[in-house]
Protein backbone atom coordinates (compact mmCIF):
# COMPACT_ATOMS: atom_id res chain seq x y z
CA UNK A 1 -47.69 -95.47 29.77
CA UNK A 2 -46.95 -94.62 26.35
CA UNK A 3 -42.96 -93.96 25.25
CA UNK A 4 -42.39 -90.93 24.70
CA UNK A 5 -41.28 -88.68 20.99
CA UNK A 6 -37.55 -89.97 21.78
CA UNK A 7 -38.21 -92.87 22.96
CA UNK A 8 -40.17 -93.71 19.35
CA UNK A 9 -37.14 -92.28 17.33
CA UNK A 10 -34.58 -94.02 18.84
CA UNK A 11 -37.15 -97.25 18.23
CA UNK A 12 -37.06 -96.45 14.49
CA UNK A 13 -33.30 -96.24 14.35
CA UNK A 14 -32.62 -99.37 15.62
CA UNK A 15 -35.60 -100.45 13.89
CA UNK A 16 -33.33 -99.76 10.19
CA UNK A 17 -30.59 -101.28 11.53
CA UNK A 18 -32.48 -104.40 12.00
CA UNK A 19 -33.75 -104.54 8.69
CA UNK A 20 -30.51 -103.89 7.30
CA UNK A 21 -29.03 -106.85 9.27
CA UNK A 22 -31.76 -108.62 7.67
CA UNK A 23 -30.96 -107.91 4.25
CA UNK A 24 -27.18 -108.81 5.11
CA UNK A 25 -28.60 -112.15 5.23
CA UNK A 26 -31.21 -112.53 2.74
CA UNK A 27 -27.87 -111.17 0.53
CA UNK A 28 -25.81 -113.76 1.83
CA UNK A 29 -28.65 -116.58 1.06
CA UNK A 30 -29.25 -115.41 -2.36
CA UNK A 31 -25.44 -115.51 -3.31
CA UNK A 32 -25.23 -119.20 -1.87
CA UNK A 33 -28.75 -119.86 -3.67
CA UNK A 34 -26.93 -118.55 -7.07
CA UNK A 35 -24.27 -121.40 -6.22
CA UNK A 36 -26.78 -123.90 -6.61
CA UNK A 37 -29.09 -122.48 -9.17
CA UNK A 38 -26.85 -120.08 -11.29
CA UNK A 39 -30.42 -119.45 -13.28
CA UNK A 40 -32.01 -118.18 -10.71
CA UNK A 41 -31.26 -113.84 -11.87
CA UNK A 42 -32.00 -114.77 -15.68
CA UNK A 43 -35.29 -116.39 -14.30
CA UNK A 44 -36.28 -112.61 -13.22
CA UNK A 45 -34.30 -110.71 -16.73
CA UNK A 46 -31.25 -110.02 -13.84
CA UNK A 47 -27.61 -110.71 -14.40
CA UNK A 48 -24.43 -110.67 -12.35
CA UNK A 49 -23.97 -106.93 -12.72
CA UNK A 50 -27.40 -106.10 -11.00
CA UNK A 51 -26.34 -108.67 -8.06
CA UNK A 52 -22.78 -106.85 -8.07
CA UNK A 53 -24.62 -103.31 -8.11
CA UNK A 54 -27.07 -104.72 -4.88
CA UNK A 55 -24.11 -105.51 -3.30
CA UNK A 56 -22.33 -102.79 -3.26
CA UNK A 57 -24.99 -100.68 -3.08
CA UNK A 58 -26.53 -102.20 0.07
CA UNK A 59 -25.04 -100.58 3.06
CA UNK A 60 -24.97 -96.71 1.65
CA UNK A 61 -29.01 -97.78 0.79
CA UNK A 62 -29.49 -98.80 4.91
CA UNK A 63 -27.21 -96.11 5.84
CA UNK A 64 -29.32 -93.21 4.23
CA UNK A 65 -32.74 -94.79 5.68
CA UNK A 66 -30.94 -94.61 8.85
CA UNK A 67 -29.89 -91.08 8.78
CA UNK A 68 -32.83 -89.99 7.09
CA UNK A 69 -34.79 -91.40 10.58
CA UNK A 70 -32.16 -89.08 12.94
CA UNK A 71 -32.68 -86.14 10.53
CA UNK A 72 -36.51 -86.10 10.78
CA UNK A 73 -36.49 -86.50 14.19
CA UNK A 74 -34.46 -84.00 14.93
CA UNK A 75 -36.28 -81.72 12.83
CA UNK A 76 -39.34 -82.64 14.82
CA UNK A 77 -37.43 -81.38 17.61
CA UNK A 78 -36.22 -78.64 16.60
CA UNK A 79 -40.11 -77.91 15.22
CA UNK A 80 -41.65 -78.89 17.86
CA UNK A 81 -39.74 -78.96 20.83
CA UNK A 82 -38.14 -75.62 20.41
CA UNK A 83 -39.96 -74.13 18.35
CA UNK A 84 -37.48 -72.92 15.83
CA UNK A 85 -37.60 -72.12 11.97
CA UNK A 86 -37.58 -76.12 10.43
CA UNK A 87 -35.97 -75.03 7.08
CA UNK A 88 -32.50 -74.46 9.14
CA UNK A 89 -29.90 -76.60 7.64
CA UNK A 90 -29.04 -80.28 9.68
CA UNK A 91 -25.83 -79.46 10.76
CA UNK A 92 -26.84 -76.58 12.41
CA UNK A 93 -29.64 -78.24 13.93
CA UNK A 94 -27.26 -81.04 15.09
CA UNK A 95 -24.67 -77.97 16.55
CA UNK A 96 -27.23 -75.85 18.14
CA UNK A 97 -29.23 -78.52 19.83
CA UNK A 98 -25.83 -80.77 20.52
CA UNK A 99 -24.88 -77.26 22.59
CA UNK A 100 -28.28 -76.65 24.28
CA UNK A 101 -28.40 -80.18 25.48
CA UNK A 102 -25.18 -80.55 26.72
CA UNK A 103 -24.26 -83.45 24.45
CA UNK A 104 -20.61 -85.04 24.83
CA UNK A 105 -18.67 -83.37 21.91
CA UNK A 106 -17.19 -86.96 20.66
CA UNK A 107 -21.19 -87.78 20.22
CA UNK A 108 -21.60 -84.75 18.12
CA UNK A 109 -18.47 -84.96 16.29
CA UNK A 110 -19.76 -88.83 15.49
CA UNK A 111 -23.13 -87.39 14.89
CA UNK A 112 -21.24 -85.20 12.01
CA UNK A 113 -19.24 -87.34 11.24
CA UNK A 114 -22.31 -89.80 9.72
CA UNK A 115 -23.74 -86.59 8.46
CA UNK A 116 -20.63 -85.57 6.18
CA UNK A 117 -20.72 -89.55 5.03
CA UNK A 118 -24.61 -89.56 4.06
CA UNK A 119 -24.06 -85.98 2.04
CA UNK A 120 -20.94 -88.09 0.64
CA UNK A 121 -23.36 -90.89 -0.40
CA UNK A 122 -26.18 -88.47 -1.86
CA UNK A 123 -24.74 -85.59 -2.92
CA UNK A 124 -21.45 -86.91 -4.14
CA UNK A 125 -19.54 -84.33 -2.18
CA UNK A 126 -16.78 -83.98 0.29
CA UNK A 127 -14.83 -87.41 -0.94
CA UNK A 128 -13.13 -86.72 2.67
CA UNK A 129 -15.48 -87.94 4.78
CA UNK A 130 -14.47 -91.06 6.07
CA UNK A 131 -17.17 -93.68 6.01
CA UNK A 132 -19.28 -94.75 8.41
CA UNK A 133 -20.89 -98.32 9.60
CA UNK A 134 -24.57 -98.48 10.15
CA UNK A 135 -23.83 -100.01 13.23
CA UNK A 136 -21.96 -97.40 14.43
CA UNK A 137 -24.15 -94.70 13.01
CA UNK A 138 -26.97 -96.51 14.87
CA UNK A 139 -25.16 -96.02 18.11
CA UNK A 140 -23.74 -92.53 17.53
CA UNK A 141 -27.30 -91.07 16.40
CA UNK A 142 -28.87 -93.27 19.29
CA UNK A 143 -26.61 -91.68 22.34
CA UNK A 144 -27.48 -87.85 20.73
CA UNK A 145 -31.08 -88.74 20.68
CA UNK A 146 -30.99 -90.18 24.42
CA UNK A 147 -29.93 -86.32 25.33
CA UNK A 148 -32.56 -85.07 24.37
CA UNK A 149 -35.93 -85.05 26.64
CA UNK A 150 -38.65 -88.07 26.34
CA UNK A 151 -41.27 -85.63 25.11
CA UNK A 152 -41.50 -82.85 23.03
């Protein structure tokens, strides 16, 4: 039998998460590569800045392909599970179908939480928000997704 719609988001969560843990290393390799061969960013018209920029850079990247994943699913959801209006702003989506589902409240605060610190990242608003780990965006987004039903 074939998973089911939540099943298949929570898949492509973790799925980001894994990839980012990937880069981690491939980021890791390349600095101890540029140890050996300090030529190796001029060979490609790079420099030390650009590697400084990646690094930094890295986990906000990961972090909005992770959030971006919960937001369209739950947009599907909300679509096509309860059939409501799909323009309706993400945090209302997350409130109103955190409520209907009976999700804990500290997974929904999380699940806020991560969505405050992605606006933070894109939009450049509300400095407050503290920041958030993929990892533990990965879990928080994972556990509201489990609430909901396999299919939709």
């Amino acid at each position: 039998m074939r998973p089911g719609k939540k099943t298949d988001r929570c898949e492509r969560i973790k799925a980001v998460e894994r990839e980012y843990q990937v880069a981690e290393l491939a980021r890791i390799a390349l600095e101890d590569a540029l140890t050996q061969h300090s030529g190796l960013l001029s060979a490609g018209n790079l420099t030390v800045v650009d590697l400084r920029n990646y690094r930094s850079k890295l986990h906000d990247t990961y972090f909005i392909r992770l959030f971006a994943e919960f937001e369209t699913g739950m947009k599907d959801y909300w679509t096509n599970g309860l059939g409501q209006d799909p323009r309706t702003r993400i945090m209302d989506v997350i409130s109103s179908v955190g409520a209907r589902c009976n999700i804990i409240a500290a997974w929904r605060i999380n699940v806020h939480s991560a969505r405050k610190y992605r606006n933070r990242l894109i939009h450049e608003e509300d400095a407050v928000a503290e920041s958030v780990t993929v990892t533990q965006a990965r879990r928080d987004l994972g556990r509201f997704f489990g609430s909901l039903p396999e299919n939709w």
